[in-house]
C-alpha atoms as a PDB file:
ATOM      1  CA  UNK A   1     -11.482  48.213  14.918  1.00  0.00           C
ATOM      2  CA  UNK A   2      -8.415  46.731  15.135  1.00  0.00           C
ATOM      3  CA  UNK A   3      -6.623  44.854  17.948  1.00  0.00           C
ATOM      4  CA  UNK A   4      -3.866  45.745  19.507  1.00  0.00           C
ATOM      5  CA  UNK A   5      -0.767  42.452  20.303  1.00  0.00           C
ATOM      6  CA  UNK A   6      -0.675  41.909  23.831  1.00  0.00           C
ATOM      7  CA  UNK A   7       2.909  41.476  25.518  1.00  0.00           C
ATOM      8  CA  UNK A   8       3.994  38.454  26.855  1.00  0.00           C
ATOM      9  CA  UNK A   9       4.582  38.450  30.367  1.00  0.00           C
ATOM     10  CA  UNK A  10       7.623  37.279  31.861  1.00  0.00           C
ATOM     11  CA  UNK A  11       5.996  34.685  34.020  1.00  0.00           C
ATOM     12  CA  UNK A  12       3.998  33.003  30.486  1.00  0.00           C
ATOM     13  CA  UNK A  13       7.626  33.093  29.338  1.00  0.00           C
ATOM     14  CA  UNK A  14       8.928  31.207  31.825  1.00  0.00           C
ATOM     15  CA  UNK A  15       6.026  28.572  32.167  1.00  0.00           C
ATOM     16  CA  UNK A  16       6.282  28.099  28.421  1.00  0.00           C
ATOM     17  CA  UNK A  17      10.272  27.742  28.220  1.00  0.00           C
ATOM     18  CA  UNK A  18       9.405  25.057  31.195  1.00  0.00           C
ATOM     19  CA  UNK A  19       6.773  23.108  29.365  1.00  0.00           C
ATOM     20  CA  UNK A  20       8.021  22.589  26.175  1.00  0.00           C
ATOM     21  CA  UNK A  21      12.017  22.476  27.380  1.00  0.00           C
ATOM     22  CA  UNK A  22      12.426  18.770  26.038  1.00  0.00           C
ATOM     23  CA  UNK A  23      10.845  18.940  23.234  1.00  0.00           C
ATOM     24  CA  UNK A  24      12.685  18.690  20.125  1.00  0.00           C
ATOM     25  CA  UNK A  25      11.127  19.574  16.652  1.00  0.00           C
ATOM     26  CA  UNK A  26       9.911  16.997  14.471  1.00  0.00           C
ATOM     27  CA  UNK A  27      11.629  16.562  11.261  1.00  0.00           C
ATOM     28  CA  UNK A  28       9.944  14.723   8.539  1.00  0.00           C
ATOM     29  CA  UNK A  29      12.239  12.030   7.083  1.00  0.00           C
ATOM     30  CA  UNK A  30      14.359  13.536   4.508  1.00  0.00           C
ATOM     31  CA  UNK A  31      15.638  16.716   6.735  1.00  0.00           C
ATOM     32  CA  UNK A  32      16.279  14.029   9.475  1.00  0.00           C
ATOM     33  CA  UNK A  33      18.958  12.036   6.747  1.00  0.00           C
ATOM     34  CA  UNK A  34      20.435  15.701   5.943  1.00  0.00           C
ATOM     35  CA  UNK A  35      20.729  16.716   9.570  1.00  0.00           C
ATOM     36  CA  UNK A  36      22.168  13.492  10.490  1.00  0.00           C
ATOM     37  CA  UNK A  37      24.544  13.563   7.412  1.00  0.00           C
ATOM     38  CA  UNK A  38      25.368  17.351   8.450  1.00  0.00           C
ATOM     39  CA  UNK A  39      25.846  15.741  11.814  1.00  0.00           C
ATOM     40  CA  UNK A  40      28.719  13.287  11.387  1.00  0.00           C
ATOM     41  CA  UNK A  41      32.097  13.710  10.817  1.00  0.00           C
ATOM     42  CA  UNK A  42      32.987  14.258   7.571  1.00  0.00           C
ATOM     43  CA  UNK A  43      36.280  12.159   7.907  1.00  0.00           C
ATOM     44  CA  UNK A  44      34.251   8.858   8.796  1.00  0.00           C
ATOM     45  CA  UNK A  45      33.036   7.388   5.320  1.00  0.00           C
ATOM     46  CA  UNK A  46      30.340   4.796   5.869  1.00  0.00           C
ATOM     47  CA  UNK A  47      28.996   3.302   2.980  1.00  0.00           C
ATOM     48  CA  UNK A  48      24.905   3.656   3.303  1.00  0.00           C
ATOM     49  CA  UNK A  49      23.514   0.002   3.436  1.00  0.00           C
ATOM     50  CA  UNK A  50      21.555  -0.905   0.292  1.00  0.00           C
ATOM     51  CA  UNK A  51      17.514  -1.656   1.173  1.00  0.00           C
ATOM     52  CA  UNK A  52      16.450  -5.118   0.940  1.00  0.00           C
ATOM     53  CA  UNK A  53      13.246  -5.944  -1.050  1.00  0.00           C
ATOM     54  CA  UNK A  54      10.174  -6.578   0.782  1.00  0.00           C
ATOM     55  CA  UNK A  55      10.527 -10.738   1.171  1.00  0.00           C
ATOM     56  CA  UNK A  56       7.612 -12.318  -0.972  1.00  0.00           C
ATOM     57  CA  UNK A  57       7.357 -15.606  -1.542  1.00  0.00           C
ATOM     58  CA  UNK A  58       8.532 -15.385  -5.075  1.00  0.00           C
ATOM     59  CA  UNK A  59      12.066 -15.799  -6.058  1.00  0.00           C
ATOM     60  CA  UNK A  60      13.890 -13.037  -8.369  1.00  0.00           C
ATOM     61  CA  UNK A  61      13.514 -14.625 -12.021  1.00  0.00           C
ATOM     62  CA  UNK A  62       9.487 -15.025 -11.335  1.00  0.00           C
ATOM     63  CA  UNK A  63       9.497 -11.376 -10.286  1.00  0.00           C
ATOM     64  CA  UNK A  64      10.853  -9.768 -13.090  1.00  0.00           C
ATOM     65  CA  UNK A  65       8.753 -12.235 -15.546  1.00  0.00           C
ATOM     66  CA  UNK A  66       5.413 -10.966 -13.417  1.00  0.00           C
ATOM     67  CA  UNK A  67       6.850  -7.212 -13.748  1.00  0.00           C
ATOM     68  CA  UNK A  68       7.072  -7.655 -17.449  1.00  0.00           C
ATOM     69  CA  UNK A  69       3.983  -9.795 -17.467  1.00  0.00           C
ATOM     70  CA  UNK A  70       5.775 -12.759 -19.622  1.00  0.00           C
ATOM     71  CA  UNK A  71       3.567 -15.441 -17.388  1.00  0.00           C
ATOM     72  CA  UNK A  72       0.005 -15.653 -18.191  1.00  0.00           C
ATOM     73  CA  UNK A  73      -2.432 -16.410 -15.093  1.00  0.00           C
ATOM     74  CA  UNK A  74      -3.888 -20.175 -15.179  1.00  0.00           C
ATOM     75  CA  UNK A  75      -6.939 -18.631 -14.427  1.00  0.00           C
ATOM     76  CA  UNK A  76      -8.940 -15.416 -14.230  1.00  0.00           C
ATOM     77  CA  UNK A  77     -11.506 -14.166 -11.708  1.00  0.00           C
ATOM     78  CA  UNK A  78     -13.364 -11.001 -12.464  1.00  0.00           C
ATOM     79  CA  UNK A  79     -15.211  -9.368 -10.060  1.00  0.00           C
ATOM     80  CA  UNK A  80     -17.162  -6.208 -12.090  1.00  0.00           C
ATOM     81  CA  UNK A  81     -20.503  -5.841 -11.073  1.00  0.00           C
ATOM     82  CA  UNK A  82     -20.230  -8.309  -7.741  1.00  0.00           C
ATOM     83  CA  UNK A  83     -21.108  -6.380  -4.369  1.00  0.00           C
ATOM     84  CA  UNK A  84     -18.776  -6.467  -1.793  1.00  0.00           C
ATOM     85  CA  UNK A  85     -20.053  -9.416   0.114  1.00  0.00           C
ATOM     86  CA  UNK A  86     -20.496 -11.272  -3.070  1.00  0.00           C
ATOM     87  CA  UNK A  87     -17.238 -10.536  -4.469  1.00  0.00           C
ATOM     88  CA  UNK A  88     -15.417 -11.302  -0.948  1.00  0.00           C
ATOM     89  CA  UNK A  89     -17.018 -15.041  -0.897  1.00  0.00           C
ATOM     90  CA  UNK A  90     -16.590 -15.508  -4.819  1.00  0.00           C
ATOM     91  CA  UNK A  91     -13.157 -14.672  -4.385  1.00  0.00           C
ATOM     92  CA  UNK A  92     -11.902 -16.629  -1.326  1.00  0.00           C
ATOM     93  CA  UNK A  93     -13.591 -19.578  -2.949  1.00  0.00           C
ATOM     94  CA  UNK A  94     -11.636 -18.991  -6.119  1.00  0.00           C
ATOM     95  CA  UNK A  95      -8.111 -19.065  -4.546  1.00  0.00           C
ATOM     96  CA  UNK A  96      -8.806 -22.107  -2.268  1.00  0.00           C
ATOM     97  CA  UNK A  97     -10.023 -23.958  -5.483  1.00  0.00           C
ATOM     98  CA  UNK A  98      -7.029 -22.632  -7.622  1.00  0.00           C
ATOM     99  CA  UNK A  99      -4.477 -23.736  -4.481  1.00  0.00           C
ATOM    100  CA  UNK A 100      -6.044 -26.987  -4.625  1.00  0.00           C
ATOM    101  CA  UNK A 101      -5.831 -27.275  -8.492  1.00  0.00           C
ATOM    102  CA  UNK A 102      -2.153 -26.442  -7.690  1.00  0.00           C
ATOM    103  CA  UNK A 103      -2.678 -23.074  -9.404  1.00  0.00           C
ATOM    104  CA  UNK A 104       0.538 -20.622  -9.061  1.00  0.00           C
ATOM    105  CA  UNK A 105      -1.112 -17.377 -10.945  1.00  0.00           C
ATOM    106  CA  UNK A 106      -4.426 -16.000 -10.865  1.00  0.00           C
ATOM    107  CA  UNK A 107      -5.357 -13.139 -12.020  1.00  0.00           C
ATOM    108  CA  UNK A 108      -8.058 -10.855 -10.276  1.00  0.00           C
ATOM    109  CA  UNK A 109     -10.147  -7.843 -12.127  1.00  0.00           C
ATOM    110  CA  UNK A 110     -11.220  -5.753  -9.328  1.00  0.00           C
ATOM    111  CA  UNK A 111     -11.526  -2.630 -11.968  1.00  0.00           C
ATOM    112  CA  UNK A 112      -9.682   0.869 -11.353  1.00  0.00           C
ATOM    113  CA  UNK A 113     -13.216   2.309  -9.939  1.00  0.00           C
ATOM    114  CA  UNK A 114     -14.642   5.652 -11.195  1.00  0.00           C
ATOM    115  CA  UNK A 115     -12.814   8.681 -12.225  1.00  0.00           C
ATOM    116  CA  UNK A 116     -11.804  10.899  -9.777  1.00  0.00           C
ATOM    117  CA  UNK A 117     -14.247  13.723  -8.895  1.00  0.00           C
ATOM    118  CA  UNK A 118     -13.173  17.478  -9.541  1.00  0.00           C
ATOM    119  CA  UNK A 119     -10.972  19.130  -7.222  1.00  0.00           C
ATOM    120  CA  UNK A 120     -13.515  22.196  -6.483  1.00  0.00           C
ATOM    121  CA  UNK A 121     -15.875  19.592  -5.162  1.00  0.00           C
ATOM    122  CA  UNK A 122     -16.148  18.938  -1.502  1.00  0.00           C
ATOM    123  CA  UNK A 123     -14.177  16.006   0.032  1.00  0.00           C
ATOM    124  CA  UNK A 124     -16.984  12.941  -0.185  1.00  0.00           C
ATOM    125  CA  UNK A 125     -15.826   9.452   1.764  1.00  0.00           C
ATOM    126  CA  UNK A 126     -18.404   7.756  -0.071  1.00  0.00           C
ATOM    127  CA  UNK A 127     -17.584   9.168  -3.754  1.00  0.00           C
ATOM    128  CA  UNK A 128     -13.640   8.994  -2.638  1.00  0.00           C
ATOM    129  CA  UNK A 129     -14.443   5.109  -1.802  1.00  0.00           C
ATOM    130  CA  UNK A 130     -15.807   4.597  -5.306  1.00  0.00           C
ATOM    131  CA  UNK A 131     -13.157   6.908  -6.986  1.00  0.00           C
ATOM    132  CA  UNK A 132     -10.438   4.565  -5.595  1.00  0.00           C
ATOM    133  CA  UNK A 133     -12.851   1.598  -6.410  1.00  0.00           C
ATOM    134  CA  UNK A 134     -14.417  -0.484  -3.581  1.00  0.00           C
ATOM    135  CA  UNK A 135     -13.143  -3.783  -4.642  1.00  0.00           C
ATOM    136  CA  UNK A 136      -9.577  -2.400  -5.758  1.00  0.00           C
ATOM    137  CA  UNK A 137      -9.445  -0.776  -2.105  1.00  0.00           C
ATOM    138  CA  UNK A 138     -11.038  -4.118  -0.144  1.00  0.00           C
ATOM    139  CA  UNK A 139      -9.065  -6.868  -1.930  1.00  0.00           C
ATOM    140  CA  UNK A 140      -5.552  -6.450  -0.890  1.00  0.00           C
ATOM    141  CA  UNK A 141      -7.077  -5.878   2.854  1.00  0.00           C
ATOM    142  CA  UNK A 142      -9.297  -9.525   2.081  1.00  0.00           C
ATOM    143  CA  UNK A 143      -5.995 -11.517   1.210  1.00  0.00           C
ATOM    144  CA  UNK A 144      -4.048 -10.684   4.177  1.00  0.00           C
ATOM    145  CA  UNK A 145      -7.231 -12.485   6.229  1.00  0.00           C
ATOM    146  CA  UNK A 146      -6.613 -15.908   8.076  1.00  0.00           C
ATOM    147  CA  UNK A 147      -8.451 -17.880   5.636  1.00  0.00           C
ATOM    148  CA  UNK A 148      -6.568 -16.220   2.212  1.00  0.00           C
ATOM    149  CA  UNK A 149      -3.058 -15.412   4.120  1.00  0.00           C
ATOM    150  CA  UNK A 150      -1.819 -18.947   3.954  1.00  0.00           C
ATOM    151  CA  UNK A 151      -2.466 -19.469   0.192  1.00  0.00           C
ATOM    152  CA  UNK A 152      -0.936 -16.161  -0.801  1.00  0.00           C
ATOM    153  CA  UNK A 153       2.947 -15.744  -1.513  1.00  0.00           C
ATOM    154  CA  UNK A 154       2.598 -12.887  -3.409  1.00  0.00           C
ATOM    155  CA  UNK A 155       0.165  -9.661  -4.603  1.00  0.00           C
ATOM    156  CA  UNK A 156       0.711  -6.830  -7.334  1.00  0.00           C
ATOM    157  CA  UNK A 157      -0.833  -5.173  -9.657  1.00  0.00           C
ATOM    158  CA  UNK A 158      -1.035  -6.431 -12.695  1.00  0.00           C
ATOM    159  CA  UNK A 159       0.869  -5.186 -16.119  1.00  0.00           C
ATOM    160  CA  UNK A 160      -0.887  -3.252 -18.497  1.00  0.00           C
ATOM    161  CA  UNK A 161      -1.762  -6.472 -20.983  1.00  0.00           C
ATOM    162  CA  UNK A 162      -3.257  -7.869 -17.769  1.00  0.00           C
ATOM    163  CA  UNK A 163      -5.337  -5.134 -16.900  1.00  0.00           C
ATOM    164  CA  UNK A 164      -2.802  -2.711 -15.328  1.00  0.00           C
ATOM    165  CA  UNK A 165      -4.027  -1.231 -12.274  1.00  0.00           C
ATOM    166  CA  UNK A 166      -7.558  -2.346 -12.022  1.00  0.00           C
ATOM    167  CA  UNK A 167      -6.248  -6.122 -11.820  1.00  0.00           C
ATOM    168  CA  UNK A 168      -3.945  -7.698  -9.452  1.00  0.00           C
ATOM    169  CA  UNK A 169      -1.645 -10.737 -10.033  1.00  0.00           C
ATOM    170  CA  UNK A 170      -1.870 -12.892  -6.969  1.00  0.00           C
ATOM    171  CA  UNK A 171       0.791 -15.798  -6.921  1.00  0.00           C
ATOM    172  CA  UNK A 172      -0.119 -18.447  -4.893  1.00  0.00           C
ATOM    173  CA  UNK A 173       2.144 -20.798  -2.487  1.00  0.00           C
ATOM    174  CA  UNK A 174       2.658 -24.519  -3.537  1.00  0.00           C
ATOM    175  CA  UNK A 175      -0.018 -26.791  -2.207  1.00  0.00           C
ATOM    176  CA  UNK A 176       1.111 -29.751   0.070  1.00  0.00           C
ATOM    177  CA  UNK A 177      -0.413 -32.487  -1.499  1.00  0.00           C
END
């Protein structure tokens, strides 16, 4: 049995021109730049401001020697086989004690977690959480807290003869001593 379309009446016409008449569609960033572009006079050349770089508390030269990974870590904290509890105490303990040493770069091993699970599976939170790695995920969150913020001028992963992306270069801020 099939169903036949029902007309629209003119009065569901009208209320629905009325509800949505200010509504404009949503364009997802890159149509927005094109439609704006399409938008402007073609005779006005404005040159496109260049992005900054998210400010970290690490200057240029440091940067590039942590993206290349020409500065080894004073020290090393690796947190395989630690629950999450364990690993979150272990590890706020470590930076205070490296700040206070008057440590710059530590180096955390959080691990890259398990491999992902097959795409035919069903979505799983719990396997998805230990795809991504628990630690890997929780870290970064851990560092932005009150008592790790302060110590922390800068987070990133790690290059590859560091541990690539299951370890994270955290540069800490000078200690006022």
């Amino acid at each position: 049995m099939t169903r036949r379309k029902r007309e629209t009446s003119e009065e569901e016409k009208a209320l629905f021109r009325e509800t949505f008449r200010d509504v404009r569609p949503h364009l997802p960033p890159a149509a927005k730049k094109s439609a704006e572009k399409s938008d402007k006079k073609k005779d006005e050349p404005k040159p496109a401001p260049r992005p900054r770089p998210a400010h970290t508390g690490v200057d240029g030269r440091t940067s590039e020697r942590l993206r290349r990974g020409q500065l080894e870590p004073d020290s090393k904290l690796d947190l395989h086989g630690l629950t999450e509890a364990a690993a979150h105490r272990t590890l706020e303990r470590f930076l205070q004690d490296a700040h206070a040493r008057g440590s710059r770069l530590v180096l955390v091993v959080t691990g890259k977690g398990l491999k992902q699970a097959a795409e035919e599976e069903p979505f799983d939170l719990e396997l998805h959480m230990r795809s991504r790695g628990v630690l890997r995920t929780m870290v970064p969150r851990w560092l932005k807290e009150p008592t790790m913020a302060p110590l922390v001028a800068d987070v990133r992963t790690a290059h590859k003869r560091h541990g690539g992306g299951g370890a994270l270069y955290i540069y800490l801020r000078k200690s006022r001593r």
